[in-house]
C-alpha atoms as a PDB file:
ATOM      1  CA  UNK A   1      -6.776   2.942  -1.581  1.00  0.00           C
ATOM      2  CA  UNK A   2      -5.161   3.239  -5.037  1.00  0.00           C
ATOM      3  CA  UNK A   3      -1.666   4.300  -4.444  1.00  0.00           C
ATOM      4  CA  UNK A   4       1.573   4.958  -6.282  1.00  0.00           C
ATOM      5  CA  UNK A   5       4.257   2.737  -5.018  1.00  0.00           C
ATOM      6  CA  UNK A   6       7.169   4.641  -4.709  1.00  0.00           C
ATOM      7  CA  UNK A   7      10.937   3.611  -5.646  1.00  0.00           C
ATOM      8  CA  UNK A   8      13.250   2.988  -3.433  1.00  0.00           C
ATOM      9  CA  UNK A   9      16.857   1.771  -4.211  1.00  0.00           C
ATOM     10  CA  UNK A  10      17.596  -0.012  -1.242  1.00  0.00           C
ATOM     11  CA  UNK A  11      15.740  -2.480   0.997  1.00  0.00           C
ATOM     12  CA  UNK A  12      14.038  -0.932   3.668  1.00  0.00           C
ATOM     13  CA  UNK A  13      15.636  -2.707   7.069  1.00  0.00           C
ATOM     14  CA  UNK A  14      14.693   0.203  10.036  1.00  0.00           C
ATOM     15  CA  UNK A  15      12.446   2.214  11.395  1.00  0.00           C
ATOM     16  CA  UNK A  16      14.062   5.596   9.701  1.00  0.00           C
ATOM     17  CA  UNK A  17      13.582   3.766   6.184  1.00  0.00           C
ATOM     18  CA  UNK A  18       9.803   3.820   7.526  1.00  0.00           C
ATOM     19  CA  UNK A  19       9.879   7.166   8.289  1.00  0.00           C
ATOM     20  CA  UNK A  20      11.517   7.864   5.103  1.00  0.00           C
ATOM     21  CA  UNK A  21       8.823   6.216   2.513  1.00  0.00           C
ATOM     22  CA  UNK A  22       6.103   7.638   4.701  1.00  0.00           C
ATOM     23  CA  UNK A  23       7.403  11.159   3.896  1.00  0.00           C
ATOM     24  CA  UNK A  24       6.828  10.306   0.027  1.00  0.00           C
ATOM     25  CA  UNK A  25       2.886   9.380   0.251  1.00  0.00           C
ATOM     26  CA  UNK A  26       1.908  10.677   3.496  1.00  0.00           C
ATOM     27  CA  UNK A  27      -0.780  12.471   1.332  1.00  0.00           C
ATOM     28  CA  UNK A  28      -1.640   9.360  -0.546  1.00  0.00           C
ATOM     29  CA  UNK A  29      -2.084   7.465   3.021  1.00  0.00           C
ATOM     30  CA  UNK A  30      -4.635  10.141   4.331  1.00  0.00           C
ATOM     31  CA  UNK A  31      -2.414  12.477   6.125  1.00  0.00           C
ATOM     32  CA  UNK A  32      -2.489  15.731   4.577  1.00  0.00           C
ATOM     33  CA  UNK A  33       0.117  17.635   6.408  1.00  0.00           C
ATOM     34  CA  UNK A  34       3.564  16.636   8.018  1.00  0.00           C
ATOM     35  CA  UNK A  35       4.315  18.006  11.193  1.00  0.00           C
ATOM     36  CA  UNK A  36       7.162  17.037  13.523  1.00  0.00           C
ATOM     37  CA  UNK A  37       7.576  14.744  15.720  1.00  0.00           C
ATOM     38  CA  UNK A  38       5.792  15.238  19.471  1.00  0.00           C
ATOM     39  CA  UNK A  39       7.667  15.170  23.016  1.00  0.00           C
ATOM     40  CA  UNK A  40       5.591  12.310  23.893  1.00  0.00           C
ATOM     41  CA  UNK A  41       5.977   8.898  24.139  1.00  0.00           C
ATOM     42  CA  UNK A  42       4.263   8.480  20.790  1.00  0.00           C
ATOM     43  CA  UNK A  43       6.192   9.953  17.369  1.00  0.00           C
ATOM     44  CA  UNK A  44       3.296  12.236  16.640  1.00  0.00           C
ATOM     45  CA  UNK A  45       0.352  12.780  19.308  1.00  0.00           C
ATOM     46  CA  UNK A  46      -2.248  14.825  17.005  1.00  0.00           C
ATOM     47  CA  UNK A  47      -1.790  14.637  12.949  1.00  0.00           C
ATOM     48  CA  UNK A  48      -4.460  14.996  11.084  1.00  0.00           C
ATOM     49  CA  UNK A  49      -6.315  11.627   9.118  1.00  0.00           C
ATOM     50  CA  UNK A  50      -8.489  11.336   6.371  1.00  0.00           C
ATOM     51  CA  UNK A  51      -9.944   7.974   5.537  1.00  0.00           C
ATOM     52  CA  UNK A  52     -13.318   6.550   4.415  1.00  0.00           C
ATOM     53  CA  UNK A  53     -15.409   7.451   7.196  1.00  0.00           C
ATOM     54  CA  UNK A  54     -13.700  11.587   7.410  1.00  0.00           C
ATOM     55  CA  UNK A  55     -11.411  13.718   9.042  1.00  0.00           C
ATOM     56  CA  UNK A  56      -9.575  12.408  12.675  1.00  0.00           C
ATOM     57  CA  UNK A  57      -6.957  13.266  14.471  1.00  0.00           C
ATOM     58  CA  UNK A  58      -4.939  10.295  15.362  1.00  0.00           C
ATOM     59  CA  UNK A  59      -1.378   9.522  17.219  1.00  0.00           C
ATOM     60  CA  UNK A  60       0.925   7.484  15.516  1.00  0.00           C
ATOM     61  CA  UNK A  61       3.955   5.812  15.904  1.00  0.00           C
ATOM     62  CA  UNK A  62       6.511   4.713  13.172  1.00  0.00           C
ATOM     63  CA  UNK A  63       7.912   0.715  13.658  1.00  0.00           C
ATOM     64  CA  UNK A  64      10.027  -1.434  11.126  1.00  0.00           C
ATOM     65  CA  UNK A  65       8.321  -4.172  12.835  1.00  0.00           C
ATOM     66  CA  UNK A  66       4.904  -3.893  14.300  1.00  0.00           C
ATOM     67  CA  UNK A  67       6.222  -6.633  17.051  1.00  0.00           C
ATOM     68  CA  UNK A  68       8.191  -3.550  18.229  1.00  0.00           C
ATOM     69  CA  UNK A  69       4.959  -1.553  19.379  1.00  0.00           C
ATOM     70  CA  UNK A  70       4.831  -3.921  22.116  1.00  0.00           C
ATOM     71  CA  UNK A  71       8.385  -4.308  22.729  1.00  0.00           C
ATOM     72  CA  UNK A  72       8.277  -1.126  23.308  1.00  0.00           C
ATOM     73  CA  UNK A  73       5.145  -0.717  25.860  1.00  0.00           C
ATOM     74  CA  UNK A  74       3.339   1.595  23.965  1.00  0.00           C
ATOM     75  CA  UNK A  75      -0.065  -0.244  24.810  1.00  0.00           C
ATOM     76  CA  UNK A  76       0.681   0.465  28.500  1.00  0.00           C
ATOM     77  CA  UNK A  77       0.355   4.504  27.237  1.00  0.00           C
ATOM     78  CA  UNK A  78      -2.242   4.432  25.596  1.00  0.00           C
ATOM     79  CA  UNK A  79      -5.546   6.733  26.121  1.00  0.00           C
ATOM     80  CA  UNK A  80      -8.864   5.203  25.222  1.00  0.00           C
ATOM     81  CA  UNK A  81     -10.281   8.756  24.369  1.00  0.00           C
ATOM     82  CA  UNK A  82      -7.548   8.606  21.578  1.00  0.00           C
ATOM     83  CA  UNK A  83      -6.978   7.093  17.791  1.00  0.00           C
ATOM     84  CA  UNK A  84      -4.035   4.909  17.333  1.00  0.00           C
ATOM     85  CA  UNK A  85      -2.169   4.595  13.730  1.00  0.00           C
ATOM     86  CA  UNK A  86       0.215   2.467  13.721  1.00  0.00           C
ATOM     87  CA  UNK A  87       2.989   2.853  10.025  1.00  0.00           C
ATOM     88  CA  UNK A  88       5.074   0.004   9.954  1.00  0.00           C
ATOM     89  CA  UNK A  89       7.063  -1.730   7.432  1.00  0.00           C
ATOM     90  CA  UNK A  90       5.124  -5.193   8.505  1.00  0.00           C
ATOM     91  CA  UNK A  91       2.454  -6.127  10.817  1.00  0.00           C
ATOM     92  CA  UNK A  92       4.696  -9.153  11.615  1.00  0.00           C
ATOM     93  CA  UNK A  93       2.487 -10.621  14.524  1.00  0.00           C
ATOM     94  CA  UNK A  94      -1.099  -9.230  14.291  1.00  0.00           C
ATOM     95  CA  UNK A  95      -1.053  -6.240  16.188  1.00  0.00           C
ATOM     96  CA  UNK A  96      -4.637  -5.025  16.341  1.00  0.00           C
ATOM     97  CA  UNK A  97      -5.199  -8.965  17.332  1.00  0.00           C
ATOM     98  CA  UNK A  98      -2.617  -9.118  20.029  1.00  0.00           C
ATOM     99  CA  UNK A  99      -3.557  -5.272  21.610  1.00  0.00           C
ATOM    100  CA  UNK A 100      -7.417  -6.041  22.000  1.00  0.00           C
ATOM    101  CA  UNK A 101      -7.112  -9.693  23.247  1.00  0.00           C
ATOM    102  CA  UNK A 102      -3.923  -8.944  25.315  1.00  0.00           C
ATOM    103  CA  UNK A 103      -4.948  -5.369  26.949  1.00  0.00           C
ATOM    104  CA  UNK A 104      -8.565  -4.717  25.715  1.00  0.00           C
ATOM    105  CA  UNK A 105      -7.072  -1.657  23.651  1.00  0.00           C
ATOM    106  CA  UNK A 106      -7.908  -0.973  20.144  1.00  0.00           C
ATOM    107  CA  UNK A 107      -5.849   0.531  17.182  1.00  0.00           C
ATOM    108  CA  UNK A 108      -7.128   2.953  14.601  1.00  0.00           C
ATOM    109  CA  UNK A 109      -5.284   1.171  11.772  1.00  0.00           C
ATOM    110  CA  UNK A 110      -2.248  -0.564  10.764  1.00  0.00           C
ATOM    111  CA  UNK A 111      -0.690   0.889   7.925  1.00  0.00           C
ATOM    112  CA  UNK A 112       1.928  -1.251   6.174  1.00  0.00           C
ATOM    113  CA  UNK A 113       4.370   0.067   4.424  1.00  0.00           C
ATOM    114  CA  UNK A 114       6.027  -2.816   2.653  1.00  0.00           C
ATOM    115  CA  UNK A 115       2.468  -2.627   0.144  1.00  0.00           C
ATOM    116  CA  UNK A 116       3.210   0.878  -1.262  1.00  0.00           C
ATOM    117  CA  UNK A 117       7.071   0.744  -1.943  1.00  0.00           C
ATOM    118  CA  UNK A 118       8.850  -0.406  -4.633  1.00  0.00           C
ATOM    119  CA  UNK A 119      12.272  -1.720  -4.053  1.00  0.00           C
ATOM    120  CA  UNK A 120      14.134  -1.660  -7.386  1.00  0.00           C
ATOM    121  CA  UNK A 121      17.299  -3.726  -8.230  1.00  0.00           C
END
Protein backbone atom coordinates (compact mmCIF):
# COMPACT_ATOMS: atom_id res chain seq x y z
CA UNK A 1 0.00 0.00 0.00
CA UNK A 2 1.63 3.21 -1.29
CA UNK A 3 0.37 5.94 0.87
CA UNK A 4 0.79 9.64 1.49
CA UNK A 5 1.91 10.26 4.97
CA UNK A 6 0.11 12.98 6.22
CA UNK A 7 1.44 16.02 8.48
CA UNK A 8 0.71 16.39 11.63
CA UNK A 9 2.10 19.16 13.97
CA UNK A 10 1.95 17.51 17.10
CA UNK A 11 2.80 14.02 18.40
CA UNK A 12 0.06 11.80 18.34
CA UNK A 13 -0.35 10.58 22.29
CA UNK A 14 -4.41 9.26 22.32
CA UNK A 15 -6.80 7.49 20.88
CA UNK A 16 -8.71 10.81 19.39
CA UNK A 17 -5.24 11.71 17.63
CA UNK A 18 -5.97 8.10 16.04
CA UNK A 19 -9.19 8.90 15.13
CA UNK A 20 -8.04 12.12 13.86
CA UNK A 21 -5.20 10.89 11.19
CA UNK A 22 -7.55 8.10 10.23
CA UNK A 23 -10.07 10.75 9.03
CA UNK A 24 -7.22 12.11 6.57
CA UNK A 25 -6.51 8.64 4.59
CA UNK A 26 -9.37 6.58 5.47
CA UNK A 27 -9.64 6.31 1.60
CA UNK A 28 -6.00 5.59 1.19
CA UNK A 29 -6.37 2.67 3.99
CA UNK A 30 -9.29 0.92 2.04
CA UNK A 31 -12.26 2.46 3.59
CA UNK A 32 -14.12 4.36 1.16
CA UNK A 33 -16.76 6.03 3.18
CA UNK A 34 -16.86 7.46 6.84
CA UNK A 35 -19.76 6.79 8.75
CA UNK A 36 -20.27 7.38 12.47
CA UNK A 37 -19.57 5.72 15.12
CA UNK A 38 -22.03 2.50 16.15
CA UNK A 39 -23.95 2.00 19.64
CA UNK A 40 -22.02 -1.06 20.10
CA UNK A 41 -19.31 -2.07 21.97
CA UNK A 42 -17.09 -1.72 18.92
CA UNK A 43 -16.46 2.12 17.35
CA UNK A 44 -17.93 1.08 14.04
CA UNK A 45 -19.81 -2.44 13.62
CA UNK A 46 -20.21 -2.48 9.61
CA UNK A 47 -17.83 0.00 7.41
CA UNK A 48 -17.07 -0.92 4.35
CA UNK A 49 -13.15 -2.44 3.36
CA UNK A 50 -11.36 -2.73 0.35
CA UNK A 51 -8.08 -4.55 0.33
CA UNK A 52 -6.22 -7.02 -1.93
CA UNK A 53 -8.48 -9.82 -1.89
CA UNK A 54 -12.07 -7.20 -2.44
CA UNK A 55 -14.78 -5.59 -0.85
CA UNK A 56 -15.71 -6.60 3.20
CA UNK A 57 -17.45 -5.27 5.65
CA UNK A 58 -15.49 -5.22 8.79
CA UNK A 59 -15.92 -3.76 12.58
CA UNK A 60 -13.31 -1.77 13.85
CA UNK A 61 -12.17 -0.23 16.76
CA UNK A 62 -9.78 2.83 17.13
CA UNK A 63 -6.73 2.27 20.06
CA UNK A 64 -3.57 4.52 20.73
CA UNK A 65 -2.21 1.35 21.90
CA UNK A 66 -3.20 -1.97 20.52
CA UNK A 67 -2.45 -3.39 24.30
CA UNK A 68 -5.70 -1.46 24.98
CA UNK A 69 -7.95 -3.87 22.78
CA UNK A 70 -7.48 -6.27 25.46
CA UNK A 71 -7.54 -4.00 28.29
CA UNK A 72 -10.52 -3.30 27.22
CA UNK A 73 -12.22 -6.95 26.66
CA UNK A 74 -13.08 -6.51 23.31
CA UNK A 75 -11.97 -10.21 22.45
CA UNK A 76 -14.60 -11.39 24.97
CA UNK A 77 -17.27 -9.57 22.22
CA UNK A 78 -16.27 -10.70 19.55
CA UNK A 79 -18.44 -12.73 16.77
CA UNK A 80 -16.62 -15.32 14.74
CA UNK A 81 -19.09 -14.72 11.76
CA UNK A 82 -17.47 -11.16 11.80
CA UNK A 83 -14.13 -9.20 10.40
CA UNK A 84 -12.10 -7.45 12.94
CA UNK A 85 -9.87 -4.17 11.98
CA UNK A 86 -8.13 -3.07 14.42
CA UNK A 87 -6.45 1.19 13.68
CA UNK A 88 -4.06 1.85 16.19
CA UNK A 89 -1.25 4.14 16.61
CA UNK A 90 1.07 0.88 17.54
CA UNK A 91 0.62 -2.74 17.70
CA UNK A 92 2.67 -2.49 20.95
CA UNK A 93 2.32 -6.27 22.01
CA UNK A 94 1.34 -8.41 18.97
CA UNK A 95 -2.20 -8.37 18.92
CA UNK A 96 -3.25 -10.79 16.19
CA UNK A 97 -0.50 -13.11 18.16
CA UNK A 98 -1.89 -12.64 21.59
CA UNK A 99 -5.96 -12.90 20.34
CA UNK A 100 -5.48 -16.33 18.45
CA UNK A 101 -3.12 -18.03 21.01
CA UNK A 102 -4.93 -16.44 24.04
CA UNK A 103 -8.80 -16.88 22.89
CA UNK A 104 -8.61 -18.77 19.51
CA UNK A 105 -10.05 -15.45 17.83
CA UNK A 106 -8.68 -13.96 14.77
CA UNK A 107 -8.33 -10.26 13.56
CA UNK A 108 -8.92 -9.02 10.06
CA UNK A 109 -5.90 -6.68 10.21
CA UNK A 110 -3.93 -4.41 12.26
CA UNK A 111 -3.60 -1.18 10.83
CA UNK A 112 -0.89 1.04 12.31
CA UNK A 113 -1.06 4.32 12.20
CA UNK A 114 2.30 5.56 13.37
CA UNK A 115 3.57 4.25 9.42
CA UNK A 116 1.41 6.78 7.49
CA UNK A 117 1.84 10.07 9.59
CA UNK A 118 4.26 12.49 9.51
CA UNK A 119 4.99 14.35 12.64
CA UNK A 120 6.75 17.61 11.69
CA UNK A 121 8.90 19.78 14.07
Amino acid sequence: MNIEKVKFYSPIQEKLGVIMAFTKIHEQLGFPRLISSSSSIFDIDDIEYRDDIGLHHVTINFEYLSSSYLEHGYCDAMDSSKKYIVICWEDDCNLAHVIASKYNKYLYTIIELKNYVEIMK
